[in-house]
N, C-alpha and C. Protein backbone atom coordinates (compact mmCIF):
# COMPACT_ATOMS: atom_id res chain seq x y z
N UNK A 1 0.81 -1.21 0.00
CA UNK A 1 0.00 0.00 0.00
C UNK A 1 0.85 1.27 0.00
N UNK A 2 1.63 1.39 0.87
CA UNK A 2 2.79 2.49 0.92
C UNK A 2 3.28 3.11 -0.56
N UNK A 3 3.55 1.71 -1.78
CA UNK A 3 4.06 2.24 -2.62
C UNK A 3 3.36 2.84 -3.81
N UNK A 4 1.77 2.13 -3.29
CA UNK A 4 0.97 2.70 -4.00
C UNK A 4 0.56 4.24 -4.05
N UNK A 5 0.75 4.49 -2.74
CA UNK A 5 0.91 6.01 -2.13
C UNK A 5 2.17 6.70 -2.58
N UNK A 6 3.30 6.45 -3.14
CA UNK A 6 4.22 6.97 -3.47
C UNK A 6 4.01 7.22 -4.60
N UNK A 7 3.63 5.73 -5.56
CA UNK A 7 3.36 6.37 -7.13
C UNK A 7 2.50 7.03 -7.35
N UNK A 8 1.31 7.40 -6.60
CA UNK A 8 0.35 8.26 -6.83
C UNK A 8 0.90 9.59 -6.82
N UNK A 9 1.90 9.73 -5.38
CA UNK A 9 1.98 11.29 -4.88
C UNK A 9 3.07 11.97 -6.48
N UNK A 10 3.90 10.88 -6.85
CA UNK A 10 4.81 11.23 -7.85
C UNK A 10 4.49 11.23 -9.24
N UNK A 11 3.25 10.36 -9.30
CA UNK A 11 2.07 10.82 -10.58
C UNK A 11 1.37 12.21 -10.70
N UNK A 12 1.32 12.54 -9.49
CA UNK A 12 0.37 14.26 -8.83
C UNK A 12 1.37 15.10 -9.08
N UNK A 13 3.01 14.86 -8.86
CA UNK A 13 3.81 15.88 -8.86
C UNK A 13 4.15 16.08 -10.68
N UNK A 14 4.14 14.91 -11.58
CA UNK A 14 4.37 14.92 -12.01
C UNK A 14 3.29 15.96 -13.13
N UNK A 15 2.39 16.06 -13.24
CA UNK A 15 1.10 16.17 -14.05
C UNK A 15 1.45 17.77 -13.32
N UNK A 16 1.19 17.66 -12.04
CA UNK A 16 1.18 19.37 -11.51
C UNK A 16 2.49 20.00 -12.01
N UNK A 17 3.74 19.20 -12.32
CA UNK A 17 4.78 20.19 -12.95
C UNK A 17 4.32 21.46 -13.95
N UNK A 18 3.47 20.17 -14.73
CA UNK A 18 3.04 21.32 -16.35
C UNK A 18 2.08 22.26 -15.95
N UNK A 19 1.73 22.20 -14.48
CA UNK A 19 1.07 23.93 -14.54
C UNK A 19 2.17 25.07 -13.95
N UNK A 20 3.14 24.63 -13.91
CA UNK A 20 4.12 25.91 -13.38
C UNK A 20 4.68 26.26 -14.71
N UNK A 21 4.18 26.16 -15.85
CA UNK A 21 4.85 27.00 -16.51
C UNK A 21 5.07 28.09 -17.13
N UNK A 22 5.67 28.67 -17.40
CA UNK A 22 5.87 29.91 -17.58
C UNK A 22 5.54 30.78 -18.88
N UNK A 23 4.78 32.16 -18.34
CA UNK A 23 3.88 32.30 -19.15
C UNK A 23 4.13 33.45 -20.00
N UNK A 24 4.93 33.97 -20.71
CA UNK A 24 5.30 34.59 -21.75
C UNK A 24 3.86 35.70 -22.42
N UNK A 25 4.23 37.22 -21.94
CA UNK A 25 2.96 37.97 -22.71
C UNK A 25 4.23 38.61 -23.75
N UNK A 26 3.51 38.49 -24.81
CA UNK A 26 4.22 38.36 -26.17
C UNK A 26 3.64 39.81 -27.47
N UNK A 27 4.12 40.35 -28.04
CA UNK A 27 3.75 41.89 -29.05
C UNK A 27 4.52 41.28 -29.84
N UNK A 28 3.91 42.11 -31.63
CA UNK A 28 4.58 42.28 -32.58
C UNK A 28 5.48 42.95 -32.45
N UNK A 29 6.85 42.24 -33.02
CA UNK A 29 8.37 42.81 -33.81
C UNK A 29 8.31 44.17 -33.71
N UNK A 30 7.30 44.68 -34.17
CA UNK A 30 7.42 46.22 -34.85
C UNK A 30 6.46 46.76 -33.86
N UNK A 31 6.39 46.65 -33.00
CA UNK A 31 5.13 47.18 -32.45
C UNK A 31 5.82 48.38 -31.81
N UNK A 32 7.16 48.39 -31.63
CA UNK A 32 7.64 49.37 -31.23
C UNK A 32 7.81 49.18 -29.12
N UNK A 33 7.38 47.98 -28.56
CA UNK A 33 6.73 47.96 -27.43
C UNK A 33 7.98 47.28 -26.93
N UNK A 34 8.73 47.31 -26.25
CA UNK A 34 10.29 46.67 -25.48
C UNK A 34 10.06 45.92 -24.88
N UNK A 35 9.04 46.60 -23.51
CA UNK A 35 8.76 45.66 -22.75
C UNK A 35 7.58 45.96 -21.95
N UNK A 36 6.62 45.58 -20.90
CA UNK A 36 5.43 45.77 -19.95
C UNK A 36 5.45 45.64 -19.03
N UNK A 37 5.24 46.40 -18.13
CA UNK A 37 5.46 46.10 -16.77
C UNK A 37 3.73 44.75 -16.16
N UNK A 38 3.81 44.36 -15.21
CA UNK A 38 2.51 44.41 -14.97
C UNK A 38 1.60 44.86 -14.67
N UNK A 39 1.57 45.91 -13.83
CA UNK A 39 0.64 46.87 -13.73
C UNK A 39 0.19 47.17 -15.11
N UNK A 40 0.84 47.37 -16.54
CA UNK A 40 0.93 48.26 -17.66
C UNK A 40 -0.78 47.14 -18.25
N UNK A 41 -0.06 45.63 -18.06
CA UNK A 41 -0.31 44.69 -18.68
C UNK A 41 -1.89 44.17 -18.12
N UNK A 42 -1.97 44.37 -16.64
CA UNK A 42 -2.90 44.43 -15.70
C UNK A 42 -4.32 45.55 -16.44
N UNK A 43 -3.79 46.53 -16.60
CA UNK A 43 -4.67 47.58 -17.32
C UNK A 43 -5.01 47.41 -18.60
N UNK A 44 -4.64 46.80 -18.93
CA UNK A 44 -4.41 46.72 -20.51
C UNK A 44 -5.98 45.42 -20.78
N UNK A 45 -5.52 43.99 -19.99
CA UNK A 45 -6.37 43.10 -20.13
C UNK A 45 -7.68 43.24 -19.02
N UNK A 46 -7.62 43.86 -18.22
CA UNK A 46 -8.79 44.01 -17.13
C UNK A 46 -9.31 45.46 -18.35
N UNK A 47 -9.01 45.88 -18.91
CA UNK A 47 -10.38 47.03 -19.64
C UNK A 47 -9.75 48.44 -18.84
N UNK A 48 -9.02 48.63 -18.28
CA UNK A 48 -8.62 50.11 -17.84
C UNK A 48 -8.48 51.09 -18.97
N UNK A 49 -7.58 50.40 -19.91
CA UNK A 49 -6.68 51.53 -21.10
C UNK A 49 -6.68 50.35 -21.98
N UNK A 50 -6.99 50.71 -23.40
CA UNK A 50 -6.70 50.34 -24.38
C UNK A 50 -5.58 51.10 -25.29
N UNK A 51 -4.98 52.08 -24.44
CA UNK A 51 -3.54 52.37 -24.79
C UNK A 51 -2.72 51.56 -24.70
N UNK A 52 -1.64 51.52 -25.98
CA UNK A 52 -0.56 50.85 -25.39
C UNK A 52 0.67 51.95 -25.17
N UNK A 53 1.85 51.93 -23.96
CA UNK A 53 2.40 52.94 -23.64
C UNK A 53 3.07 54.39 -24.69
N UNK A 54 3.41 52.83 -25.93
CA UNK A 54 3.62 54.07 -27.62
C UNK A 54 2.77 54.58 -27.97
N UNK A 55 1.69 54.80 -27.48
CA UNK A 55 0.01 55.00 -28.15
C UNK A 55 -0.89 54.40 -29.17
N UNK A 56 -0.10 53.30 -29.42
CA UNK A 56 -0.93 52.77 -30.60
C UNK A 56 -2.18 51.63 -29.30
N UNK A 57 -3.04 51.51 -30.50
CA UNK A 57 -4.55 51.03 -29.78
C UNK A 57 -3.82 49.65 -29.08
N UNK A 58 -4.16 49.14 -28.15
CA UNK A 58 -3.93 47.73 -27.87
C UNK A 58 -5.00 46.79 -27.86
N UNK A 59 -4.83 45.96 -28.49
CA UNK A 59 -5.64 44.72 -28.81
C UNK A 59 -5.26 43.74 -27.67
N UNK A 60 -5.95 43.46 -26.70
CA UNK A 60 -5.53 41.99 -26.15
C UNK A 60 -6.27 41.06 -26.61
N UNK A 61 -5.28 39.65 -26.45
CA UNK A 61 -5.91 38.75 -26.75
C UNK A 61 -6.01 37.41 -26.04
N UNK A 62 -7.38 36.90 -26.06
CA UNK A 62 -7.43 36.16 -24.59
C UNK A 62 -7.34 34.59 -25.48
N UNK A 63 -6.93 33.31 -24.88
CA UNK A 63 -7.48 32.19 -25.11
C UNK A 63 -8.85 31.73 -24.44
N UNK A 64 -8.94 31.03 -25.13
CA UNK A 64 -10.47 30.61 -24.44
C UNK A 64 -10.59 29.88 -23.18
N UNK A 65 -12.13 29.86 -22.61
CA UNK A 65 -12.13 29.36 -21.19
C UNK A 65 -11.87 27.83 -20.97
N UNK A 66 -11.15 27.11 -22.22
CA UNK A 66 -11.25 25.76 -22.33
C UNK A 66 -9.94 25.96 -21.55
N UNK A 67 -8.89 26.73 -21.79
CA UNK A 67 -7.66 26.30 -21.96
C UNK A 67 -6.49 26.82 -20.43
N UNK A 68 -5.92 25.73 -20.12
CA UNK A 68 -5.83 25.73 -18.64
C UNK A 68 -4.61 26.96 -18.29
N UNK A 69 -4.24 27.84 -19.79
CA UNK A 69 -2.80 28.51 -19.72
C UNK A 69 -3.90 29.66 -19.14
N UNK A 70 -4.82 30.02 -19.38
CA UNK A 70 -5.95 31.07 -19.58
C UNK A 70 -6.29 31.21 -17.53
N UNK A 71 -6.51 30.06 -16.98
CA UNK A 71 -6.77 30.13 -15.77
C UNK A 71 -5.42 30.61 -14.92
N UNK A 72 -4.02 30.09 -15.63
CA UNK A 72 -3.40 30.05 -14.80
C UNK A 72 -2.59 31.56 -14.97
N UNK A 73 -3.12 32.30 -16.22
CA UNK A 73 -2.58 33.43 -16.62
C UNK A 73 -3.42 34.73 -15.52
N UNK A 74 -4.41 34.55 -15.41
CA UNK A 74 -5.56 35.41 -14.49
C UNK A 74 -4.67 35.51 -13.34
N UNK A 75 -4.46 33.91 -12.67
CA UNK A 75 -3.94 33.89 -11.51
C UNK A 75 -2.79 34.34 -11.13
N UNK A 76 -2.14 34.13 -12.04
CA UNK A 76 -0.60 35.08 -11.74
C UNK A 76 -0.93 36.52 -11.98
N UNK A 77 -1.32 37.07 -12.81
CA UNK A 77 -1.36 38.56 -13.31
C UNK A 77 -2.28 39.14 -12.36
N UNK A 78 -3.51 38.87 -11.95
CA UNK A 78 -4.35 39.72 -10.88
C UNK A 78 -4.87 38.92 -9.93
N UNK A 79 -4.27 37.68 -9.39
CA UNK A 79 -4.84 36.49 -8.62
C UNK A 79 -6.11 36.21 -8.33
N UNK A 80 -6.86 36.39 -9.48
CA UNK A 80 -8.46 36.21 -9.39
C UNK A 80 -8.33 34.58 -10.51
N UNK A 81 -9.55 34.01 -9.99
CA UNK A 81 -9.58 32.92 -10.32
C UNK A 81 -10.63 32.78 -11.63
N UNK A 82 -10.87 32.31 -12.55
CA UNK A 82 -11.51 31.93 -13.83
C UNK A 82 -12.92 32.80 -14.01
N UNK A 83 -13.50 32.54 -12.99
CA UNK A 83 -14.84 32.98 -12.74
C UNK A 83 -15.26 33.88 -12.28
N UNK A 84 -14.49 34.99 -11.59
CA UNK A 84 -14.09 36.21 -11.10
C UNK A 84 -14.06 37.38 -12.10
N UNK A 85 -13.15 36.37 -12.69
CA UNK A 85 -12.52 37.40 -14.78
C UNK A 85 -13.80 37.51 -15.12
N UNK A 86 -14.44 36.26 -15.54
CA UNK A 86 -15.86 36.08 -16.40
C UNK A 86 -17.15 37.13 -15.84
N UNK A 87 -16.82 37.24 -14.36
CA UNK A 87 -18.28 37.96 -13.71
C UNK A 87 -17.92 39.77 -14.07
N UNK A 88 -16.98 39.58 -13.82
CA UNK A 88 -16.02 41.27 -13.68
C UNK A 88 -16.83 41.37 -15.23
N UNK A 89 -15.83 40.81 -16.00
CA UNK A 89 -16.40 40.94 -17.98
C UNK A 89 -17.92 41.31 -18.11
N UNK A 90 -18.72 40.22 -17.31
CA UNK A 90 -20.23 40.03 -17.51
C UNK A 90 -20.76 41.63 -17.23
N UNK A 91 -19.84 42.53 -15.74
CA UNK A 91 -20.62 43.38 -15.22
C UNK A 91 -20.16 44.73 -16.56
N UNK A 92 -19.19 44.72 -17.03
CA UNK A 92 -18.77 45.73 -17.25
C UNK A 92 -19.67 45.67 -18.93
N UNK A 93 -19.75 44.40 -19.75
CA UNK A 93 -20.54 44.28 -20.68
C UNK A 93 -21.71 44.93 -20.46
N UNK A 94 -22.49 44.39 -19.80
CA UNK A 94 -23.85 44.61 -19.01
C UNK A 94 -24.17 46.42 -18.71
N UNK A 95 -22.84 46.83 -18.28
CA UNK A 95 -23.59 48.26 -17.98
C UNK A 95 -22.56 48.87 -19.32
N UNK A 96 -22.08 48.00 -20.54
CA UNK A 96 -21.92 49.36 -21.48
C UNK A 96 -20.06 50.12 -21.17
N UNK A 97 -19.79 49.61 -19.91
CA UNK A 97 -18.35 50.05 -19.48
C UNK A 97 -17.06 49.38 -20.21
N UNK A 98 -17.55 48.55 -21.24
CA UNK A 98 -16.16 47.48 -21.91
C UNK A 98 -16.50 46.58 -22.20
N UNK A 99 -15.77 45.95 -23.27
CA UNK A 99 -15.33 44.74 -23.91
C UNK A 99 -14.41 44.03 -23.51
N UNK A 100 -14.77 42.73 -23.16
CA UNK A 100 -13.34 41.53 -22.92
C UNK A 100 -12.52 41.54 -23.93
N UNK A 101 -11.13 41.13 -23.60
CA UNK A 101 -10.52 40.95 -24.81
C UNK A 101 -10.72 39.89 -25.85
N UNK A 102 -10.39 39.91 -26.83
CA UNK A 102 -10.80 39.16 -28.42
C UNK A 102 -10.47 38.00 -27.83
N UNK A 103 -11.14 37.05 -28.08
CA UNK A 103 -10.66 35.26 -27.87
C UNK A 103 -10.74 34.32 -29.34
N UNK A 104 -9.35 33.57 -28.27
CA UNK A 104 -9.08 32.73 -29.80
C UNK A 104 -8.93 31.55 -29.06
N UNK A 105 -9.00 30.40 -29.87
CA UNK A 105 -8.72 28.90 -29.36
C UNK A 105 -7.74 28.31 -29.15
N UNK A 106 -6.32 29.01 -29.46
CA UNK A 106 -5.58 28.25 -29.37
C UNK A 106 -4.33 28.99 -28.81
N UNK A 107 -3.02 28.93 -28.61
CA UNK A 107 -1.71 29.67 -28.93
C UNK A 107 -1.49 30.22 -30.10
N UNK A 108 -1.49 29.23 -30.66
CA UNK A 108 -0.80 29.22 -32.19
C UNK A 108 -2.08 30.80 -32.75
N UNK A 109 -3.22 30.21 -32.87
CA UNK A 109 -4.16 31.34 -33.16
C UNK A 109 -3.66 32.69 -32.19
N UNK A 110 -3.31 33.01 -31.19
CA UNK A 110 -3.23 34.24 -30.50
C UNK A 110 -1.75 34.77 -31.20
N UNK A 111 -0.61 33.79 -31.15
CA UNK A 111 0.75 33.98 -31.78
C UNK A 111 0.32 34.97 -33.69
N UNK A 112 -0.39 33.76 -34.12
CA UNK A 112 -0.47 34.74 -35.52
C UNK A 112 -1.33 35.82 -35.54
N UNK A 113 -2.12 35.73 -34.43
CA UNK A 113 -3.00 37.63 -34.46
C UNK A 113 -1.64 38.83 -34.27
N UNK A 114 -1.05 38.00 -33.33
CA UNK A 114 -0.02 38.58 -32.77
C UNK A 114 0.96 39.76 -33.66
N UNK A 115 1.32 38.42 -34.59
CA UNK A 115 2.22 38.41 -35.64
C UNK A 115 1.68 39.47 -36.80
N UNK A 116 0.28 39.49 -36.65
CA UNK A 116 -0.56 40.45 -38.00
C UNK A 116 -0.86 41.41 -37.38
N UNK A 117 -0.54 42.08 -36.05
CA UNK A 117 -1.07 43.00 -36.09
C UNK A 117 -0.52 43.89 -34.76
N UNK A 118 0.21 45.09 -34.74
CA UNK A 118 1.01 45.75 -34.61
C UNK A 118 0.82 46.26 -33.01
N UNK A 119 -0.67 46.51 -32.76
CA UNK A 119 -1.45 47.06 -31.26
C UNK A 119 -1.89 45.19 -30.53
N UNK A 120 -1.71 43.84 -30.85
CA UNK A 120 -2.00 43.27 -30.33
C UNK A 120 -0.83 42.58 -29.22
N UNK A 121 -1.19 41.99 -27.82
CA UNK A 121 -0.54 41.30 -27.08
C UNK A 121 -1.33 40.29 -26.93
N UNK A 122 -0.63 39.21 -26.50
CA UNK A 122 -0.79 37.78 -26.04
C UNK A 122 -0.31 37.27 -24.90
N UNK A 123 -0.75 36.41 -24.42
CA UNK A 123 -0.06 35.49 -23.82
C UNK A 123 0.05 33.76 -23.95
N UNK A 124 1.03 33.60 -23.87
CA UNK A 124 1.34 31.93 -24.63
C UNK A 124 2.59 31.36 -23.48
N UNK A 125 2.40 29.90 -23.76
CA UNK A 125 3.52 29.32 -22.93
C UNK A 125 4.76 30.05 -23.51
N UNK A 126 5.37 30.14 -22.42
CA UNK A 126 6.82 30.40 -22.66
C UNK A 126 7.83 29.82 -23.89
N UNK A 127 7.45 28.58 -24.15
CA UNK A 127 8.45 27.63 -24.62
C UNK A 127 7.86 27.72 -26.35
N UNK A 128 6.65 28.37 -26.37
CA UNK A 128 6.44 28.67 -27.78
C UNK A 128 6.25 29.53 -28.86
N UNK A 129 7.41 30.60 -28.23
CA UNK A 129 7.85 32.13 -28.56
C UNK A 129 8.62 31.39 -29.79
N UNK A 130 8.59 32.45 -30.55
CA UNK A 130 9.01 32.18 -31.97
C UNK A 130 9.61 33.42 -32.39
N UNK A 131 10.43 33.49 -33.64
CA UNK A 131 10.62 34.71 -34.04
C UNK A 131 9.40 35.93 -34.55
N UNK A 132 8.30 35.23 -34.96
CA UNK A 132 7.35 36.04 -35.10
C UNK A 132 6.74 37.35 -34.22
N UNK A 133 6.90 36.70 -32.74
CA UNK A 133 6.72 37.59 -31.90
C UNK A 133 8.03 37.92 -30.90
N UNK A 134 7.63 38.94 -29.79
CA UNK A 134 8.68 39.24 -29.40
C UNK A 134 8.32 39.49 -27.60
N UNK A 135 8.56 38.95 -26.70
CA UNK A 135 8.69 39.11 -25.55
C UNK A 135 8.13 39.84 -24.63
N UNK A 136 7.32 40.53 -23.70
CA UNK A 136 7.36 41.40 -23.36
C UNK A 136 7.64 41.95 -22.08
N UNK A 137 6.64 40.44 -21.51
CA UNK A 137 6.67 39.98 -19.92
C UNK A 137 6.91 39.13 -19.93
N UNK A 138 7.13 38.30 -18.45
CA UNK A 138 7.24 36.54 -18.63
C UNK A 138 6.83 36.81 -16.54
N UNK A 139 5.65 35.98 -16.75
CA UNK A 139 4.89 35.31 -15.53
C UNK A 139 5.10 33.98 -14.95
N UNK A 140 5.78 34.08 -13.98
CA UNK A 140 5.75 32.47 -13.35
C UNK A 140 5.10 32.74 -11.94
N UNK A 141 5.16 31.51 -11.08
CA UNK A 141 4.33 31.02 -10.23
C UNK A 141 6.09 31.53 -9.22
C-alpha cells in the first residue's frame, strides 16, 4: 500500500509540474513595445486603457475558457480565479463600461494575431515564442 501512495503522490507531482509554466505575454516585432510592466499589462487586459504605452490602440488577446494557460494566466497577473474574470467581464458588458478581450482557441491562433497586427498582445507558454513575436513579460508562479 505504501508504494501505491508513493506512485500516486509522484504521478500528482508529475502532471502538476506542467502547470508551473511559464507564461510569456508576447507583441509584434514592430510594435515598437520593449517591454510591460505588470501593472501596464494588468490595465491593458482588465479594460482600464486600451492604450498601449507608444500609443498605438492595444488589442488583447485572450485564449479561451477551455484552456488551462488562460486560468493560470488570471492567476498570476491579478490572482483572481476563472470565474471572477468572467463575472467582472459580464458586469462591465452589461452596464456598457467594456469589452473583454478578443478570444481565440488556441496559442498558435493568439501567436499569428499577434504576428498580423502591430497594437495586439498575447499570452502563450513560454516555450512557444518564436521569431514572429517578441517578448514582453514573462509570468511564473
Amino acid at each position: 500500500m505504501p508504494y501505491l501512495i508513493n506512485f500516486l503522490c509522484l504521478a500528482l507531482l508529475l502532471i502538476c509540474g506542467n502547470a508551473s509554466a511559464e507564461l510569456a505575454v508576447i507583441a509584434n516585432p514592430n510594435s515598437g513595445i520593449e517591454k510591460l510592466s505588470k501593472d501596464e499589462v494588468i490595465n491593458i487586459y482588465m479594460g482600464r486603457t486600451r492604450k498601449l504605452p507608444n500609443g498605438l490602440t492595444g488589442m488583447p488577446i485572450d485564449l479561451s475558457n477551455t484552456n488551462h494557460e488562460k486560468m493560470q494566466f488570471y492567476s498570476l497577473l491579478v490572482g483572481k480565479e476563472l470565474a471572477e474574470i468572467n463575472s467582472y467581464w459580464a458586469r462591465l458588458r452589461f452596464s456598457g463600461l467594456g469589452q473583454p478581450p478578443l478570444q481565440v482557441n488556441s496559442m498558435e491562433d493568439a501567436i499569428n494575431l499577434v504576428s498580423e497586427n502591430k497594437g495586439a498582445i498575447a499570452y502563450i507558454d513560454s516555450k512557444k515564442i518564436d521569431k514572429r513575436v517578441k517578448l514582453i513579460l514573462l509570468l511564473s508562479n
